[in-house]
ModelCIF file with pLDDT and N, C-alpha, C, O atoms, coordinates in Angstrom:
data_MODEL
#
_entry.id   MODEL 
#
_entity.id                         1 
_entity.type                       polymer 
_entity.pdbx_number_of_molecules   1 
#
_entity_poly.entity_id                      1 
_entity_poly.type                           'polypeptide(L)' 
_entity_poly.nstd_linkage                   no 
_entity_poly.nstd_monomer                   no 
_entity_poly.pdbx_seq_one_letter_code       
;(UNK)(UNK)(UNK)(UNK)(UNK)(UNK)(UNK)(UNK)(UNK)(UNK)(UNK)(UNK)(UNK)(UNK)(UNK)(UNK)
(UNK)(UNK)(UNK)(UNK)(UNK)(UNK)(UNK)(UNK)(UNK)(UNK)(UNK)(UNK)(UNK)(UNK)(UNK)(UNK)
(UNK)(UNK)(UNK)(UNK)(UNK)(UNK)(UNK)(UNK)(UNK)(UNK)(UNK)
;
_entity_poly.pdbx_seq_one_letter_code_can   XXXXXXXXXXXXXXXXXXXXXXXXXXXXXXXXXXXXXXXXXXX 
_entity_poly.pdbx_strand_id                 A 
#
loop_
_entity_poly_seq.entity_id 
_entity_poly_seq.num 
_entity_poly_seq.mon_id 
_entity_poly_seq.hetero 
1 1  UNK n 
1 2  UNK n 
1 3  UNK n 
1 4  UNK n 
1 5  UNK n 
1 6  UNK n 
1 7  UNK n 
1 8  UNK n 
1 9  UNK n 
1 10 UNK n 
1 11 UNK n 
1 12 UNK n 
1 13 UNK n 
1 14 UNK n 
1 15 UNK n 
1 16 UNK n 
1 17 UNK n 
1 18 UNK n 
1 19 UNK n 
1 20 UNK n 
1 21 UNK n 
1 22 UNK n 
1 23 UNK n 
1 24 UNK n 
1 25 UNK n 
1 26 UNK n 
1 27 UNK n 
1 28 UNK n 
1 29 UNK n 
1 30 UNK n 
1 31 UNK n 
1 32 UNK n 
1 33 UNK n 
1 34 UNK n 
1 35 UNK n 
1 36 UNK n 
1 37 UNK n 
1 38 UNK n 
1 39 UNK n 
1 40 UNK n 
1 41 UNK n 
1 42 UNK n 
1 43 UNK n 
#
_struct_asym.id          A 
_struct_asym.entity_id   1 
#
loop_
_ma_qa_metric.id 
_ma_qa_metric.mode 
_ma_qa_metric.name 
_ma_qa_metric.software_group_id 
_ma_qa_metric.type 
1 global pLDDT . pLDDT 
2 local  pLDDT . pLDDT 
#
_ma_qa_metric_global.metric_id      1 
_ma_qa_metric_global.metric_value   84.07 
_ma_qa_metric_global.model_id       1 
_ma_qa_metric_global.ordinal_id     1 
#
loop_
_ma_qa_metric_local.label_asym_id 
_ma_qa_metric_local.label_comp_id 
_ma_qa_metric_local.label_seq_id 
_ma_qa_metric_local.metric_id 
_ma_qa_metric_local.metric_value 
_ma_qa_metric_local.model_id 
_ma_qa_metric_local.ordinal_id 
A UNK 1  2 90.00 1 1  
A UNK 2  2 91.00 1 2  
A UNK 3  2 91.00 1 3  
A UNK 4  2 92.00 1 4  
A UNK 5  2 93.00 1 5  
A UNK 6  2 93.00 1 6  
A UNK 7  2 94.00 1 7  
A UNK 8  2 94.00 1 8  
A UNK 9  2 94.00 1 9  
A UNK 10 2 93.00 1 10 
A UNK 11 2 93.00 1 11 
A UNK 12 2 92.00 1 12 
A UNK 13 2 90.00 1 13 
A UNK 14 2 88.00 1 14 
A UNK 15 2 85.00 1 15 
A UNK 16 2 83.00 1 16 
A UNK 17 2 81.00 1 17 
A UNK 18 2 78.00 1 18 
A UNK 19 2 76.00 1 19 
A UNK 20 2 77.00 1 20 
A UNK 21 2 77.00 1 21 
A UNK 22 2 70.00 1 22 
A UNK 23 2 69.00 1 23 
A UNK 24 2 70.00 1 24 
A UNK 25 2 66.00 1 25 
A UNK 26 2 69.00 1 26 
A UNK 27 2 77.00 1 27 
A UNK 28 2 77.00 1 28 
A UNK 29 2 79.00 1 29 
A UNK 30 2 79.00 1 30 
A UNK 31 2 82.00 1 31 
A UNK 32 2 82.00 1 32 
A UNK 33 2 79.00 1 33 
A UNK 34 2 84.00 1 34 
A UNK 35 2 85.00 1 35 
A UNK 36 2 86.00 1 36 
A UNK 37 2 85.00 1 37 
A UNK 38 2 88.00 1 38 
A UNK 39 2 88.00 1 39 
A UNK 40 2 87.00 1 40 
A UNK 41 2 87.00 1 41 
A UNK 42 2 90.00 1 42 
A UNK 43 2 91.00 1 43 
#
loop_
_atom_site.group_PDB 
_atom_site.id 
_atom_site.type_symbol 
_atom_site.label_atom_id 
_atom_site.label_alt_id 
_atom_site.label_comp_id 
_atom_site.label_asym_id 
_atom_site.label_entity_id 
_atom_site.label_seq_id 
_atom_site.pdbx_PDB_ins_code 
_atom_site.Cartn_x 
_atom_site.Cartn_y 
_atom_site.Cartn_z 
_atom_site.occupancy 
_atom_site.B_iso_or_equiv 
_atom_site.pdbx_formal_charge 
_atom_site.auth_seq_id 
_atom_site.auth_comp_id 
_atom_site.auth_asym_id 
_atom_site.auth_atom_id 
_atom_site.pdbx_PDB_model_num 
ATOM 1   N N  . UNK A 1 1  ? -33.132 55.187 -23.210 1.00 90.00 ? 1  UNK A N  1 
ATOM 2   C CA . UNK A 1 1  ? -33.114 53.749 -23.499 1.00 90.00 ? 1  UNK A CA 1 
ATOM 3   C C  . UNK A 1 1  ? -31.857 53.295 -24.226 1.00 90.00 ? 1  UNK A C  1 
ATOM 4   O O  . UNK A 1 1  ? -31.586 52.109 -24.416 1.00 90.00 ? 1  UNK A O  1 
ATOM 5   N N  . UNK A 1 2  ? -31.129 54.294 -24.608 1.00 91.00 ? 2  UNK A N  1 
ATOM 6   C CA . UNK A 1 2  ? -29.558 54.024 -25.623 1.00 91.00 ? 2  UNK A CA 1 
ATOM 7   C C  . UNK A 1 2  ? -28.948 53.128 -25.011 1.00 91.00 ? 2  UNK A C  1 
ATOM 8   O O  . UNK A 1 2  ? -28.709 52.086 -25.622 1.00 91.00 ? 2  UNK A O  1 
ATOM 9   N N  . UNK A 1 3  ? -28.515 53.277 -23.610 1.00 91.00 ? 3  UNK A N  1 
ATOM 10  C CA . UNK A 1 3  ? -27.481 52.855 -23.166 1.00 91.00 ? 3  UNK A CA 1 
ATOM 11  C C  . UNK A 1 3  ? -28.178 50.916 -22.687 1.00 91.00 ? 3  UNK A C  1 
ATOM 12  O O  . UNK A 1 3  ? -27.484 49.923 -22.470 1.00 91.00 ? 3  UNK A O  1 
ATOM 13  N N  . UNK A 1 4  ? -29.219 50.992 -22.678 1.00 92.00 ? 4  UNK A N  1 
ATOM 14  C CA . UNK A 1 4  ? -29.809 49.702 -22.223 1.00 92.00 ? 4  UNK A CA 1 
ATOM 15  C C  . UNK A 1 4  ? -29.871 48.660 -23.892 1.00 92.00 ? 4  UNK A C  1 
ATOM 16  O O  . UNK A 1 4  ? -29.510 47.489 -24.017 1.00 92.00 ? 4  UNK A O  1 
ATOM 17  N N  . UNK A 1 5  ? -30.172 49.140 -24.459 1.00 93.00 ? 5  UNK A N  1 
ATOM 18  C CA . UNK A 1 5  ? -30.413 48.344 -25.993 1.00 93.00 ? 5  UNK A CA 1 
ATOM 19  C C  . UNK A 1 5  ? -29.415 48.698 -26.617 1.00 93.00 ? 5  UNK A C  1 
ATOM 20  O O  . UNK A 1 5  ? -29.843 48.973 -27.738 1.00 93.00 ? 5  UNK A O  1 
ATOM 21  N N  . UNK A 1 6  ? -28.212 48.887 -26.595 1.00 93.00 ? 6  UNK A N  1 
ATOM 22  C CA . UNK A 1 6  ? -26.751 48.260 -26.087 1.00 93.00 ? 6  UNK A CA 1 
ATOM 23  C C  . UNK A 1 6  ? -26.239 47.552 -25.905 1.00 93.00 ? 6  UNK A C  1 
ATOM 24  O O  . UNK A 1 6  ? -25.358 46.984 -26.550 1.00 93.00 ? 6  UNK A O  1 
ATOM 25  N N  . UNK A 1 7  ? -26.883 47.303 -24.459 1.00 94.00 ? 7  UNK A N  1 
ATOM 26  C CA . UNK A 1 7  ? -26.066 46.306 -23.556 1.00 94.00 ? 7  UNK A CA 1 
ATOM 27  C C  . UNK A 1 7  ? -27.123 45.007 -23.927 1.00 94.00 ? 7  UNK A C  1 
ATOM 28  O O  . UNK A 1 7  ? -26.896 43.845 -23.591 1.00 94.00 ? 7  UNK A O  1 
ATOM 29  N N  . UNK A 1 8  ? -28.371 45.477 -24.720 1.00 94.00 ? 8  UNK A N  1 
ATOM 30  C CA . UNK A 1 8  ? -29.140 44.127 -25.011 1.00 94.00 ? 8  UNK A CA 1 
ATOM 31  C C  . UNK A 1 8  ? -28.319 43.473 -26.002 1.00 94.00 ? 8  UNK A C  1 
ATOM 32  O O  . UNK A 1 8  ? -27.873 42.328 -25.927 1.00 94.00 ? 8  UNK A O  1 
ATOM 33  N N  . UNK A 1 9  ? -28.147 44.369 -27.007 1.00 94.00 ? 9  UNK A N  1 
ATOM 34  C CA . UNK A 1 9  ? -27.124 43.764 -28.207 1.00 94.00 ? 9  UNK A CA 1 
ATOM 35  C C  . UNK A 1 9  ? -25.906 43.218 -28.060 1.00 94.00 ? 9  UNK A C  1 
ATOM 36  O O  . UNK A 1 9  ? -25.531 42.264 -28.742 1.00 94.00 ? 9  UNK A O  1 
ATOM 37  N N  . UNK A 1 10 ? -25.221 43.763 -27.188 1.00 93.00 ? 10 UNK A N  1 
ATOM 38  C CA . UNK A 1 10 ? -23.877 42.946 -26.677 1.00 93.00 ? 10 UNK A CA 1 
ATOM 39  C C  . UNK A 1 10 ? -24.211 41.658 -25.737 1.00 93.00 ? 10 UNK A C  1 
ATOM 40  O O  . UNK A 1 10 ? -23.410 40.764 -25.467 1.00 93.00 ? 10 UNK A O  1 
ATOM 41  N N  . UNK A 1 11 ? -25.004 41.711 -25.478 1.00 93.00 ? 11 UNK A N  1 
ATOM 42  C CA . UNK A 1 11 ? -25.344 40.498 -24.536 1.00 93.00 ? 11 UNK A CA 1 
ATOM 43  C C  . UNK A 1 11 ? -25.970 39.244 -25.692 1.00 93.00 ? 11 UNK A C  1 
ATOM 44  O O  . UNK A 1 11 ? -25.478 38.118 -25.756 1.00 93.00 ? 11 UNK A O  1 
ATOM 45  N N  . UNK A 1 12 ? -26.968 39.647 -26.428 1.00 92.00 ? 12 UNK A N  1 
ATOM 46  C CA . UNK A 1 12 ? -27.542 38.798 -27.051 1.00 92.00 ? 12 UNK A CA 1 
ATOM 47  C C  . UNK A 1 12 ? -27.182 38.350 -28.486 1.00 92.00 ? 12 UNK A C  1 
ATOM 48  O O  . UNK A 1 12 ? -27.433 37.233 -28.938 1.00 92.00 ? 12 UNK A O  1 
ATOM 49  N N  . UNK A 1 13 ? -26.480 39.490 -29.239 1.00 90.00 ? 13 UNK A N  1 
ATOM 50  C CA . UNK A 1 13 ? -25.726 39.504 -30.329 1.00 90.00 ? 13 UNK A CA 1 
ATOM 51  C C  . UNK A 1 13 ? -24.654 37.842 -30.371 1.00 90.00 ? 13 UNK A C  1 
ATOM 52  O O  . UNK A 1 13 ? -24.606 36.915 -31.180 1.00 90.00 ? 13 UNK A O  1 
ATOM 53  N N  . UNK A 1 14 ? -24.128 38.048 -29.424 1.00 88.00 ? 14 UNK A N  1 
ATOM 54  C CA . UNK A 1 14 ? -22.905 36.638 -28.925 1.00 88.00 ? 14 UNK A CA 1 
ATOM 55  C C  . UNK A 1 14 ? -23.816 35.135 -28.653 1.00 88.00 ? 14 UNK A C  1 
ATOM 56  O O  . UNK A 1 14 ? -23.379 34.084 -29.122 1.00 88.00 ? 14 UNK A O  1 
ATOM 57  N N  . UNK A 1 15 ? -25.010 35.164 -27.916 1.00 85.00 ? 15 UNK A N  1 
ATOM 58  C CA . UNK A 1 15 ? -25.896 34.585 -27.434 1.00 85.00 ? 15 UNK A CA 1 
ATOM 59  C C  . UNK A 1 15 ? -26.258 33.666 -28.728 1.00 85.00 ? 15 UNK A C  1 
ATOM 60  O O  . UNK A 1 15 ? -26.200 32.449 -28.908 1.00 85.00 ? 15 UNK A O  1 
ATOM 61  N N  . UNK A 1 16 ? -26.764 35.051 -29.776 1.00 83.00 ? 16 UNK A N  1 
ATOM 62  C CA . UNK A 1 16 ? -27.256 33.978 -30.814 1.00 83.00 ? 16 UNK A CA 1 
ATOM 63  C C  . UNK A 1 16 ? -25.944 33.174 -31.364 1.00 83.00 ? 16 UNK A C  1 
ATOM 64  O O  . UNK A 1 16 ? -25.726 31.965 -31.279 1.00 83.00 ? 16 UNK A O  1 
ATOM 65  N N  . UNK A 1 17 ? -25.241 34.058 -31.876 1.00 81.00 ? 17 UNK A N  1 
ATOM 66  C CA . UNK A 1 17 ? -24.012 33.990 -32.579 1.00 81.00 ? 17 UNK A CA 1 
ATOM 67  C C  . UNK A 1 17 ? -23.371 32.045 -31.825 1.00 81.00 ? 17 UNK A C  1 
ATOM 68  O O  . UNK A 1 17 ? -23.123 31.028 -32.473 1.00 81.00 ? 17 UNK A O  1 
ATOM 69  N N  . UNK A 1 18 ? -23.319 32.253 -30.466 1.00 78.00 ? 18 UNK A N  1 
ATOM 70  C CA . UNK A 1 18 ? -23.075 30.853 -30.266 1.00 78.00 ? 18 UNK A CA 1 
ATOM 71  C C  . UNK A 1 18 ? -23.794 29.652 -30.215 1.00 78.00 ? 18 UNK A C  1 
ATOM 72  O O  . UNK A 1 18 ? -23.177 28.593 -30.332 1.00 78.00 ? 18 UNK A O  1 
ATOM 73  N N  . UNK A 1 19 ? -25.373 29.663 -30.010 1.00 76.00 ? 19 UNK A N  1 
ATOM 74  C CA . UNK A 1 19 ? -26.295 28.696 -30.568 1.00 76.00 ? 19 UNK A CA 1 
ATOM 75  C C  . UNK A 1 19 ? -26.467 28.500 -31.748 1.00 76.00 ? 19 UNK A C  1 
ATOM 76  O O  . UNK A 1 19 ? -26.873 27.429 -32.200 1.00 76.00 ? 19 UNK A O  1 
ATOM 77  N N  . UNK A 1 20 ? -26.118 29.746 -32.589 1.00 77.00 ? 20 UNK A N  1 
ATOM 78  C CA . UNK A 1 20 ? -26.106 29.356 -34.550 1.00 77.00 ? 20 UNK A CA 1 
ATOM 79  C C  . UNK A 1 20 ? -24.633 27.996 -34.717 1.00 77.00 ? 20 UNK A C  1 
ATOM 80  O O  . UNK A 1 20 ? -24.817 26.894 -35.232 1.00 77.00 ? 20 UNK A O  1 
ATOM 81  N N  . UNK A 1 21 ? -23.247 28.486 -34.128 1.00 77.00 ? 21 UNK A N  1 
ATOM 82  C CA . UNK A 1 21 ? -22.357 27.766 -34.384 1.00 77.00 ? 21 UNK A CA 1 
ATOM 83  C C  . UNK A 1 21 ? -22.305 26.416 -33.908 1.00 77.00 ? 21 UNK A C  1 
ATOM 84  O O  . UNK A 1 21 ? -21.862 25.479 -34.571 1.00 77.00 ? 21 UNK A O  1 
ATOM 85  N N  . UNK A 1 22 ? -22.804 26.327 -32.645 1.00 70.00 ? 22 UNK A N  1 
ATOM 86  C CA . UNK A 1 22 ? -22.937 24.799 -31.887 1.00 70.00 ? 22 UNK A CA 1 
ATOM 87  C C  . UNK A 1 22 ? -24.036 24.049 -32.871 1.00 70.00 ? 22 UNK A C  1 
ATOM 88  O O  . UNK A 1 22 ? -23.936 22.822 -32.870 1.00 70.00 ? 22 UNK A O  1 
ATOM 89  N N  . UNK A 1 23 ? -24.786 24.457 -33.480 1.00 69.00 ? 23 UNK A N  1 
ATOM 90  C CA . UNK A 1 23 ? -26.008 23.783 -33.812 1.00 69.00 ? 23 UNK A CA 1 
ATOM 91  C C  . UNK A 1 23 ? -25.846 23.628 -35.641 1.00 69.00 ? 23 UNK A C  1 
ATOM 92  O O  . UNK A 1 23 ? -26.086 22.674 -36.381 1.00 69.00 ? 23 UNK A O  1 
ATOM 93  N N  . UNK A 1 24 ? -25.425 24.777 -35.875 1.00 70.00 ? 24 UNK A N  1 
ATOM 94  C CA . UNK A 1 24 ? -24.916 24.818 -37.115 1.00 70.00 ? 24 UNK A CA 1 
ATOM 95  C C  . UNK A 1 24 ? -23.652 24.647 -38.422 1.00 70.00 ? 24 UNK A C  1 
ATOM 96  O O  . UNK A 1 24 ? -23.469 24.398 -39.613 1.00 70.00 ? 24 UNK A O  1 
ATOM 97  N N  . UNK A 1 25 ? -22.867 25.074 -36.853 1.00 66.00 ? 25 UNK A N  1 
ATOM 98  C CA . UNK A 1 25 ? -21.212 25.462 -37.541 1.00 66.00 ? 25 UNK A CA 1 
ATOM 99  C C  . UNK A 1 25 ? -20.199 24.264 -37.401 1.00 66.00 ? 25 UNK A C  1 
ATOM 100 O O  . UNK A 1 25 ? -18.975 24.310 -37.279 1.00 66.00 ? 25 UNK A O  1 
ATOM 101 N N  . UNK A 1 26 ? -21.049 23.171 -37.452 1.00 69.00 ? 26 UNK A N  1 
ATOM 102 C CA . UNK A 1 26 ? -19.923 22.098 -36.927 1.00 69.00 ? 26 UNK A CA 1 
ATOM 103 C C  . UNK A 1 26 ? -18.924 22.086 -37.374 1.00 69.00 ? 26 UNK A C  1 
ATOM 104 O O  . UNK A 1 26 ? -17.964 21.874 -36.632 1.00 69.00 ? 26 UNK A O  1 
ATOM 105 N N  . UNK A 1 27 ? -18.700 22.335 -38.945 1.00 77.00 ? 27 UNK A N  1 
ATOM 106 C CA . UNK A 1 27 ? -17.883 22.373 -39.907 1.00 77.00 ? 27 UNK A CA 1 
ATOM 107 C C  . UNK A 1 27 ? -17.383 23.336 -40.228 1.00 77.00 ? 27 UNK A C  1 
ATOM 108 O O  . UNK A 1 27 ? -16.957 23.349 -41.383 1.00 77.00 ? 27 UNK A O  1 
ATOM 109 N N  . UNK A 1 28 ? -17.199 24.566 -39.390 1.00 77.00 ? 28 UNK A N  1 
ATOM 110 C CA . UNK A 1 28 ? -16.203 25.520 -39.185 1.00 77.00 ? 28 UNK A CA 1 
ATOM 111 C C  . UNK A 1 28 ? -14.919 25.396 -38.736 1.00 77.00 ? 28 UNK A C  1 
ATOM 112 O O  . UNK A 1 28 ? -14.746 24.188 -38.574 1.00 77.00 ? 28 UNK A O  1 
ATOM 113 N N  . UNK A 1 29 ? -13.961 25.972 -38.458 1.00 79.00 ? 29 UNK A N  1 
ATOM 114 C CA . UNK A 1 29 ? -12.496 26.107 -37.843 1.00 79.00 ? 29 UNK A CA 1 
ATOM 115 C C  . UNK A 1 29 ? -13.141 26.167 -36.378 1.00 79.00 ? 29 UNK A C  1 
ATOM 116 O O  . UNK A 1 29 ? -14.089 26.837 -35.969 1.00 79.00 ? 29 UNK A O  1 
ATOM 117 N N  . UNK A 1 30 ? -12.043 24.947 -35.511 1.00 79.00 ? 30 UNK A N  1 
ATOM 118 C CA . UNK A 1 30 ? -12.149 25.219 -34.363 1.00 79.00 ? 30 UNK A CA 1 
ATOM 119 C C  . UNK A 1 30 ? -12.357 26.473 -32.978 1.00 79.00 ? 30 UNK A C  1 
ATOM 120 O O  . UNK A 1 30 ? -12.997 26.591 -31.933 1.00 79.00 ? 30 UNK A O  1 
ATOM 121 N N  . UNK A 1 31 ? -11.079 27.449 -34.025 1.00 82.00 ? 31 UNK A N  1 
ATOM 122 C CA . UNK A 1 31 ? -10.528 28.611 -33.787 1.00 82.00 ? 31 UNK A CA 1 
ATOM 123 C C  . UNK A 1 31 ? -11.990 29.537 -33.724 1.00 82.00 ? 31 UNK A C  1 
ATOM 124 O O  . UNK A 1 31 ? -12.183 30.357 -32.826 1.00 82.00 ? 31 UNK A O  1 
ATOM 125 N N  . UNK A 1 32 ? -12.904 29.287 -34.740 1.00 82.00 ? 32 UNK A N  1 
ATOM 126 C CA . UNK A 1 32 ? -13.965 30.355 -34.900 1.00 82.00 ? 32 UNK A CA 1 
ATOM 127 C C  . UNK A 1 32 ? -15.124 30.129 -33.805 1.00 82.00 ? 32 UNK A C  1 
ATOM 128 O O  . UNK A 1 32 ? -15.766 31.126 -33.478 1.00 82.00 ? 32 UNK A O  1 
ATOM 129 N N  . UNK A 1 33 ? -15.515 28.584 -33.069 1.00 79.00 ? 33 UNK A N  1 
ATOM 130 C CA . UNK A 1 33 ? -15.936 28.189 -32.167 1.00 79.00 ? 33 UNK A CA 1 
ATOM 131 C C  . UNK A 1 33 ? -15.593 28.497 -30.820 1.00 79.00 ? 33 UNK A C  1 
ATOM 132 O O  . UNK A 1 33 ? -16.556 28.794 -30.113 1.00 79.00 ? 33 UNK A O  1 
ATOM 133 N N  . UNK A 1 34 ? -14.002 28.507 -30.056 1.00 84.00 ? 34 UNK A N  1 
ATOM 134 C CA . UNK A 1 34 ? -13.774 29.272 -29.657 1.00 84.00 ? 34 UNK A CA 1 
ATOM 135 C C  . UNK A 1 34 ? -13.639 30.731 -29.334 1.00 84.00 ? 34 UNK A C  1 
ATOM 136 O O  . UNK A 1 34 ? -13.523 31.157 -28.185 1.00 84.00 ? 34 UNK A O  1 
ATOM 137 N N  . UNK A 1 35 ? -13.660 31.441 -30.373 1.00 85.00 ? 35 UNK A N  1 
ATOM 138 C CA . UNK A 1 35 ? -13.786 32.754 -30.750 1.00 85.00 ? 35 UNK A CA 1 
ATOM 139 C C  . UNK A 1 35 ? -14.590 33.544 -29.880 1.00 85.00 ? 35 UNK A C  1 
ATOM 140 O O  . UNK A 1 35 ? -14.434 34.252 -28.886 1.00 85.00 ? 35 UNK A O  1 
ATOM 141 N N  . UNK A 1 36 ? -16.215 32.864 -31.195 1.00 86.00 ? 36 UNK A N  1 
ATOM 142 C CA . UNK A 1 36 ? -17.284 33.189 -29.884 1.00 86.00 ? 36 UNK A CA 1 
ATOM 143 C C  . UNK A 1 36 ? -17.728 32.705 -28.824 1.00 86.00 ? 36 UNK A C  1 
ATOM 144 O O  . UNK A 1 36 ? -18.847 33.000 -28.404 1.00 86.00 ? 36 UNK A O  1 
ATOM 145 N N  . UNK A 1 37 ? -17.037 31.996 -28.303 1.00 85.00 ? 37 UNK A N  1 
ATOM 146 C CA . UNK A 1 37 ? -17.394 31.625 -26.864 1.00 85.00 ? 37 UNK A CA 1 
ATOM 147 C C  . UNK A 1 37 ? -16.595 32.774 -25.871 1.00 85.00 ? 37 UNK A C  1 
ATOM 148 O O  . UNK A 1 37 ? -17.157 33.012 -24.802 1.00 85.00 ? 37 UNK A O  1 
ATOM 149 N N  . UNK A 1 38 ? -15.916 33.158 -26.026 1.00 88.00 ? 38 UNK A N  1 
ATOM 150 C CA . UNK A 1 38 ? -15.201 34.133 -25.768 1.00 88.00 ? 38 UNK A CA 1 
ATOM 151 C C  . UNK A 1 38 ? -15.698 35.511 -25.649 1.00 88.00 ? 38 UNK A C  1 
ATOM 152 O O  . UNK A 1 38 ? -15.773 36.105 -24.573 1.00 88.00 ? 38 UNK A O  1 
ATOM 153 N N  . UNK A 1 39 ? -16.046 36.018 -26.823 1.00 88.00 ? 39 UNK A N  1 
ATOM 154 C CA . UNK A 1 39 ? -16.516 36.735 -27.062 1.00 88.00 ? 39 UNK A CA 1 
ATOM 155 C C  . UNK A 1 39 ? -18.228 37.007 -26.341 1.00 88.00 ? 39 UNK A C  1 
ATOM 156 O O  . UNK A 1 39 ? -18.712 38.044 -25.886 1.00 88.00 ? 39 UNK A O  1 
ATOM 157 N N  . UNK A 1 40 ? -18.680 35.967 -26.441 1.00 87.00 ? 40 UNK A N  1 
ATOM 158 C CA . UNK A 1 40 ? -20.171 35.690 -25.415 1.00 87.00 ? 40 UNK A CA 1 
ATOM 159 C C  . UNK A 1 40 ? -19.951 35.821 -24.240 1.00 87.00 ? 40 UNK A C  1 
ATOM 160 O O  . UNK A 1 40 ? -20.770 36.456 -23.575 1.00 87.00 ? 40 UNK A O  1 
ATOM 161 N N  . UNK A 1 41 ? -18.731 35.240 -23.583 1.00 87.00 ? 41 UNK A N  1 
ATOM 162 C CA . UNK A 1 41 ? -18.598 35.499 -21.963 1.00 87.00 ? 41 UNK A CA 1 
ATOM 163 C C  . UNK A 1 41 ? -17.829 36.733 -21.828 1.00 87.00 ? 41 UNK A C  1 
ATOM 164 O O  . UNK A 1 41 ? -18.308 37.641 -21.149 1.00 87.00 ? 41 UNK A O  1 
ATOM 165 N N  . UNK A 1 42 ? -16.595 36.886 -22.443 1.00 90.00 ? 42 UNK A N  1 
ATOM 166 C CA . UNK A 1 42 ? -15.694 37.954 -21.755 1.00 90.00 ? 42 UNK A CA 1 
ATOM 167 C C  . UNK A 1 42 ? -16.287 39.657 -22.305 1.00 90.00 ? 42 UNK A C  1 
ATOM 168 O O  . UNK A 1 42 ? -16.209 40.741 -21.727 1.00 90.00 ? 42 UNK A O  1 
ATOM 169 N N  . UNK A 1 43 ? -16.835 39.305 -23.558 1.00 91.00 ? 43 UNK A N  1 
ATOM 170 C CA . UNK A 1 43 ? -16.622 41.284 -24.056 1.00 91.00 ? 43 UNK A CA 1 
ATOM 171 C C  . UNK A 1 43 ? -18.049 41.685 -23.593 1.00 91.00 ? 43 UNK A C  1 
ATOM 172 O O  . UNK A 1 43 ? -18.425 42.853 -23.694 1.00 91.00 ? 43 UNK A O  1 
#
């Protein structure tokens, strides 16, 4: 199961990470909004 709950965490780790910032982070650096969007689609 290693290699699957993994790929859950890399998938969903970013997932949350970008519904916390859209909803939460308004008032962050642009740069950090971009970041993880990035990071959610590309890694």
């Amino acid at each position: 199961c290693i290699s699957h709950i993994l790929a859950v965490l890399v998938f969903y780790i970013p997932v949350i990470g970008v519904s916390m910032i859209h909803r939460f982070g308004r008032h962050l650096p642009h740069i950090v909004h971009c970041l993880i969007a990035y990071v959610y689609l590309v890694v």
